[in-house]
C-alpha atoms as a PDB file:
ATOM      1  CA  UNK A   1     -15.845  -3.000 -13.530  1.00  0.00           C
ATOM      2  CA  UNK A   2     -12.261  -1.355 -13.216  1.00  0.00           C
ATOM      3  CA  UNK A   3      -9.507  -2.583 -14.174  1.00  0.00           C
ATOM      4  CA  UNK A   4      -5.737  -1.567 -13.866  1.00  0.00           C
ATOM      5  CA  UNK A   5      -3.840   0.015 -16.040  1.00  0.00           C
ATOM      6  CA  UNK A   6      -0.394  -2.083 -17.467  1.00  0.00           C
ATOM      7  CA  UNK A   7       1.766   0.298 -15.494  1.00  0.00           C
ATOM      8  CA  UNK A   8      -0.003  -0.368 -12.449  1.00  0.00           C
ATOM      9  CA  UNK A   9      -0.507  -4.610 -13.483  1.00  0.00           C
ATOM     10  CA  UNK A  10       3.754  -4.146 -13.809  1.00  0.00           C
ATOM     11  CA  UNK A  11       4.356  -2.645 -10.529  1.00  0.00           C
ATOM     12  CA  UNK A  12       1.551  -4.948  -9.074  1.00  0.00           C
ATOM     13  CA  UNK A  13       3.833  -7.876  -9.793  1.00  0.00           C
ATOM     14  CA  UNK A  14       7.294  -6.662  -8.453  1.00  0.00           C
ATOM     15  CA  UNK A  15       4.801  -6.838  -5.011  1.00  0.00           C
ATOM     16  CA  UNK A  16       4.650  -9.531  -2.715  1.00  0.00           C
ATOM     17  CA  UNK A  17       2.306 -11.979  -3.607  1.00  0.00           C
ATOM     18  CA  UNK A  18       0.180 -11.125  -0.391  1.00  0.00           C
ATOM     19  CA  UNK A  19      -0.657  -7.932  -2.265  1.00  0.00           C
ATOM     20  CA  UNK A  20      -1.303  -9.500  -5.668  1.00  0.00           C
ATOM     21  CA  UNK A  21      -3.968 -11.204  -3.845  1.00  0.00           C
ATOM     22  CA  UNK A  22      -5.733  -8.036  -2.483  1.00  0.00           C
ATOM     23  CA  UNK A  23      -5.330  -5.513  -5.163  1.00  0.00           C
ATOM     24  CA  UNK A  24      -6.297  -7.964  -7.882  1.00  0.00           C
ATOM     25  CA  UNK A  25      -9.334  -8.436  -5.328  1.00  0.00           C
ATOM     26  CA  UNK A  26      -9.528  -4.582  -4.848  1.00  0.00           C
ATOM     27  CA  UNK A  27     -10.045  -3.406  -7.941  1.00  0.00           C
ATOM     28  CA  UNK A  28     -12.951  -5.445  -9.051  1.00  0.00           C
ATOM     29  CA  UNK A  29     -15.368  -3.122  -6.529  1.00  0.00           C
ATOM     30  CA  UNK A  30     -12.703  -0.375  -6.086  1.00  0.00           C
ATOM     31  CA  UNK A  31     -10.736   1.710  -8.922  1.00  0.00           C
ATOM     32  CA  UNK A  32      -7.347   2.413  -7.845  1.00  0.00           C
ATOM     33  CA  UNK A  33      -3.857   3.255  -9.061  1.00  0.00           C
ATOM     34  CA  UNK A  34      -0.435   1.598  -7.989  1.00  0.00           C
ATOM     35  CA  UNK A  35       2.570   4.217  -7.577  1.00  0.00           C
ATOM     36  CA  UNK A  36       5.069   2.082  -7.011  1.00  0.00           C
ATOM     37  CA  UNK A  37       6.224  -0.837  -4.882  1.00  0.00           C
ATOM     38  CA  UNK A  38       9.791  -1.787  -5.383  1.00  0.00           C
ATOM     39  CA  UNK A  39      12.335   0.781  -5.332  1.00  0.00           C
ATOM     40  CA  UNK A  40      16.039   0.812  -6.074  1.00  0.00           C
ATOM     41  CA  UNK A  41      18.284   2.834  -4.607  1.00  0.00           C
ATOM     42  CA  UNK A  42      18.143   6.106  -6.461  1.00  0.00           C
ATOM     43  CA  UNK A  43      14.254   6.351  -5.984  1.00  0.00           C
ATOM     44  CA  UNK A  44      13.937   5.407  -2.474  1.00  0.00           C
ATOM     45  CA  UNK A  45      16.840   8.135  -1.772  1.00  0.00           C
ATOM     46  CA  UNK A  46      14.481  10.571  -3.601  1.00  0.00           C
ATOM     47  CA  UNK A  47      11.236   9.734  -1.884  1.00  0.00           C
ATOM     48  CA  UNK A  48      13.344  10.383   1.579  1.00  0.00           C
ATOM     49  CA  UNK A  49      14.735  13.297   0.071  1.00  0.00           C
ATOM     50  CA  UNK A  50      11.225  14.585  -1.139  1.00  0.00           C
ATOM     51  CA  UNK A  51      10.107  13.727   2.572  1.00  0.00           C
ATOM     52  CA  UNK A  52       7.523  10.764   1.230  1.00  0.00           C
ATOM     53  CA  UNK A  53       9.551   8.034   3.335  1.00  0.00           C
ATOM     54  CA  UNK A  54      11.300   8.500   6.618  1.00  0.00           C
ATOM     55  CA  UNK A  55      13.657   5.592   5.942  1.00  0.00           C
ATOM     56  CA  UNK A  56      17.257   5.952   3.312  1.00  0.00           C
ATOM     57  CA  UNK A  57      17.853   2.544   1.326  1.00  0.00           C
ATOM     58  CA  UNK A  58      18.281   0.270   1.932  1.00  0.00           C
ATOM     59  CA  UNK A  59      15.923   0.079   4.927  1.00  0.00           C
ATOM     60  CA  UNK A  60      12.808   0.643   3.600  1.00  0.00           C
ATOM     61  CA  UNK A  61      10.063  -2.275   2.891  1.00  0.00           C
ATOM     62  CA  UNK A  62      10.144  -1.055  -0.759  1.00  0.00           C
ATOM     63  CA  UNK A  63      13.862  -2.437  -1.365  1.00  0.00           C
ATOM     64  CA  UNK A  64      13.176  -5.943  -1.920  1.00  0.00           C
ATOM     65  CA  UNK A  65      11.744  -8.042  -4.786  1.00  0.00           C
ATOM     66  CA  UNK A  66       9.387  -8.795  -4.011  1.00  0.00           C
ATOM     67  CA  UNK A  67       8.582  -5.670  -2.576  1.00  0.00           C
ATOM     68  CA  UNK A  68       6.994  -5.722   1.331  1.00  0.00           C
ATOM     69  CA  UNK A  69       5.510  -2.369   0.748  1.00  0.00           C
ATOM     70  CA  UNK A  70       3.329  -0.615  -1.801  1.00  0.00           C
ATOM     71  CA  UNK A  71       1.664   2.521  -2.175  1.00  0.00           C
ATOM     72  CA  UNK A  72      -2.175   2.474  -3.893  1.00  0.00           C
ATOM     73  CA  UNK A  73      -4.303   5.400  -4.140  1.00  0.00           C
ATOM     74  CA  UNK A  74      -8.119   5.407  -5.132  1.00  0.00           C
ATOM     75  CA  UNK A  75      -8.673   6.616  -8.988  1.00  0.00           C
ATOM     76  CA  UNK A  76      -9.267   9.088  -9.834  1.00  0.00           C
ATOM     77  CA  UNK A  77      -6.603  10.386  -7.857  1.00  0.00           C
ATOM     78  CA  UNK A  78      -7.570  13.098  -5.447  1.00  0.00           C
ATOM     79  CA  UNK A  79      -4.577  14.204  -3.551  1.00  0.00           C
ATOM     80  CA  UNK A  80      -6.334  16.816  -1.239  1.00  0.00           C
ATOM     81  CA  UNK A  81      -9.347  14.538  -0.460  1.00  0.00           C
ATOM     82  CA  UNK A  82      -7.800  12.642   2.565  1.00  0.00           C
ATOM     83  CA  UNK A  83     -11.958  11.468   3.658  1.00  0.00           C
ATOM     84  CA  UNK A  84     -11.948   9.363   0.079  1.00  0.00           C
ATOM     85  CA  UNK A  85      -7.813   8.254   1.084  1.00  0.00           C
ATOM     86  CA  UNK A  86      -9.197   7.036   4.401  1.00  0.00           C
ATOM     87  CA  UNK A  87     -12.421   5.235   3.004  1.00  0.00           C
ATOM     88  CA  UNK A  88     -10.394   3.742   0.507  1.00  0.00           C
ATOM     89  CA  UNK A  89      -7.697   2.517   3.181  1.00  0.00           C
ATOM     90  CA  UNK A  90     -10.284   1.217   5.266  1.00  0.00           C
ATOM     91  CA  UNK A  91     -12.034  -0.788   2.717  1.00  0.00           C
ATOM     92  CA  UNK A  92      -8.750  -2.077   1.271  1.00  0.00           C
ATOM     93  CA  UNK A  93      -7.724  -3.174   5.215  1.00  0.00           C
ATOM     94  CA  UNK A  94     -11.328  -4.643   5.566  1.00  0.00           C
ATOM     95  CA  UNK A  95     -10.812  -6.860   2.442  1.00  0.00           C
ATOM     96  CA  UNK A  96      -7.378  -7.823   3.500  1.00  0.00           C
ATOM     97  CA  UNK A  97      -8.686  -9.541   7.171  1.00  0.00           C
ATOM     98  CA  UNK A  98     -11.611 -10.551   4.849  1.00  0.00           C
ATOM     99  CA  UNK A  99      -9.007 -12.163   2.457  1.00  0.00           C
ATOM    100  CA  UNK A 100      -7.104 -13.539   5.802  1.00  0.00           C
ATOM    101  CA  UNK A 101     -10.186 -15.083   7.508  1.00  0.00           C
ATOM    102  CA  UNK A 102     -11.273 -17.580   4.507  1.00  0.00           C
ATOM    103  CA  UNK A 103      -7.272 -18.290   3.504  1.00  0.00           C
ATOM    104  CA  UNK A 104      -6.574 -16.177   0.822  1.00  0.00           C
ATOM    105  CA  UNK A 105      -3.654 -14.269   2.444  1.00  0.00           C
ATOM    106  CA  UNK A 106      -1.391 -15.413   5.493  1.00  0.00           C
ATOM    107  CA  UNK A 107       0.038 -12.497   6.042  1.00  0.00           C
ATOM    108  CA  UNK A 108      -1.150  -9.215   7.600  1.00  0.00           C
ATOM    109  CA  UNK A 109      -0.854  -6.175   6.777  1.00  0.00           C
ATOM    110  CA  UNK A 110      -0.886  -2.458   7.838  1.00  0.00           C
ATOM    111  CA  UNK A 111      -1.298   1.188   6.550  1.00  0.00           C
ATOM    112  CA  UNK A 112       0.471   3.942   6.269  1.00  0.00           C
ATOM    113  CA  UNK A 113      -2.135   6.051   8.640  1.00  0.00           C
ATOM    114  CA  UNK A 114      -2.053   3.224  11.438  1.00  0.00           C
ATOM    115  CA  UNK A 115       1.383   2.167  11.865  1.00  0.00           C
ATOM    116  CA  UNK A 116       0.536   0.088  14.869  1.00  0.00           C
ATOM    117  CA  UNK A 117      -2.289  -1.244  13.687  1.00  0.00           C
ATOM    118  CA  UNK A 118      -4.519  -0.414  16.737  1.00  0.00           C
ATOM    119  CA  UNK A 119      -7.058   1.349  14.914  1.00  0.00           C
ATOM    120  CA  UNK A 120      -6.628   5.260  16.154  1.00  0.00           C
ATOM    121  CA  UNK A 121      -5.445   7.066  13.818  1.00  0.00           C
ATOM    122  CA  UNK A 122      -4.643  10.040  15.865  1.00  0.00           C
ATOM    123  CA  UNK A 123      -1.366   8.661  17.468  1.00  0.00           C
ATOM    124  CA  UNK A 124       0.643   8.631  14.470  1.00  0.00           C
ATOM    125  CA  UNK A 125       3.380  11.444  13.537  1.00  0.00           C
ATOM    126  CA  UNK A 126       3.847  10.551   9.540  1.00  0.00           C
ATOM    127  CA  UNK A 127       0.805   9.932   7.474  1.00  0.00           C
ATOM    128  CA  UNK A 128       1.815   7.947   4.271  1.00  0.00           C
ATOM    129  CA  UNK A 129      -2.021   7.420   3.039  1.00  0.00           C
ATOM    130  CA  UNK A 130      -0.770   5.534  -0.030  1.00  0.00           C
ATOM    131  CA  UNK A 131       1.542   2.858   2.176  1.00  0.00           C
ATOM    132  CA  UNK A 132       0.468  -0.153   2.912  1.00  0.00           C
ATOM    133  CA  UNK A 133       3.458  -2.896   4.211  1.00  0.00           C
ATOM    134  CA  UNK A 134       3.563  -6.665   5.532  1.00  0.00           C
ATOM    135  CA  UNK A 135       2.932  -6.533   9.376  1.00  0.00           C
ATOM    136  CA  UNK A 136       6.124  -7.482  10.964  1.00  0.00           C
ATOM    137  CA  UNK A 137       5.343  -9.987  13.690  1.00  0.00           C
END
């Protein structure tokens, strides 16, 4: 069974607790890596910079503790293989309503390749395949 690494288990719990929940769910049946989820100023100003966030601090979902946002990839990470990015978003997504349904999680969330969360993924402009955020409501 996989199992995160301590750098990912650190940045796991500087995440809201919604997304302790999933990820600690997650990664029994799927082996994945945490980048980051808060960020302080300096960082966030780099990922913007970098063009891997269209917002400056402190607007972004990442600047808070506990952080709103987080950004997972599948393990081994495969940076050109966007089908594996997109099976692993939808099976995190399909755990998370799972998670919902029976209680586990109140909140909702959406991904970085379906802003809106209407489920075409052809009518975004910025693909973040690692984001995943609390759905504002």
């Amino acid at each position: 069974m996989p199992k995160f690494s301590k750098s990912s288990q650190d940045k796991l719990l500087n995440a809201d607790p919604e997304f302790q929940v999933l990820f600690n769910y997650v990664i029994k049946y799927f082996d994945c890596k945490i980048l980051c989820s808060e960020r302080g100023e300096e960082a966030q100003n780099k990922a913007y910079r970098d063009g891997f966030s269209k917002t400056r601090y402190p607007n972004s979902k990442h600047n808070s503790l506990p952080s709103e946002a987080i950004d997972v990839v599948p393990f081994p990470i495969e940076w050109k293989n966007t089908n594996r990015m997109r099976y692993f978003i939808g099976f995190v997504m399909g755990i998370a309503k799972m998670l919902k349904m029976y209680g586990a999680m109140d909140k909702e969330i959406v991904s970085g390749i379906d802003w809106n969360d209407n489920t075409i993924l052809k009518d975004q402009r910025f693909n973040d395949f690692p984001h995943f955020q609390i759905k504002q409501l």
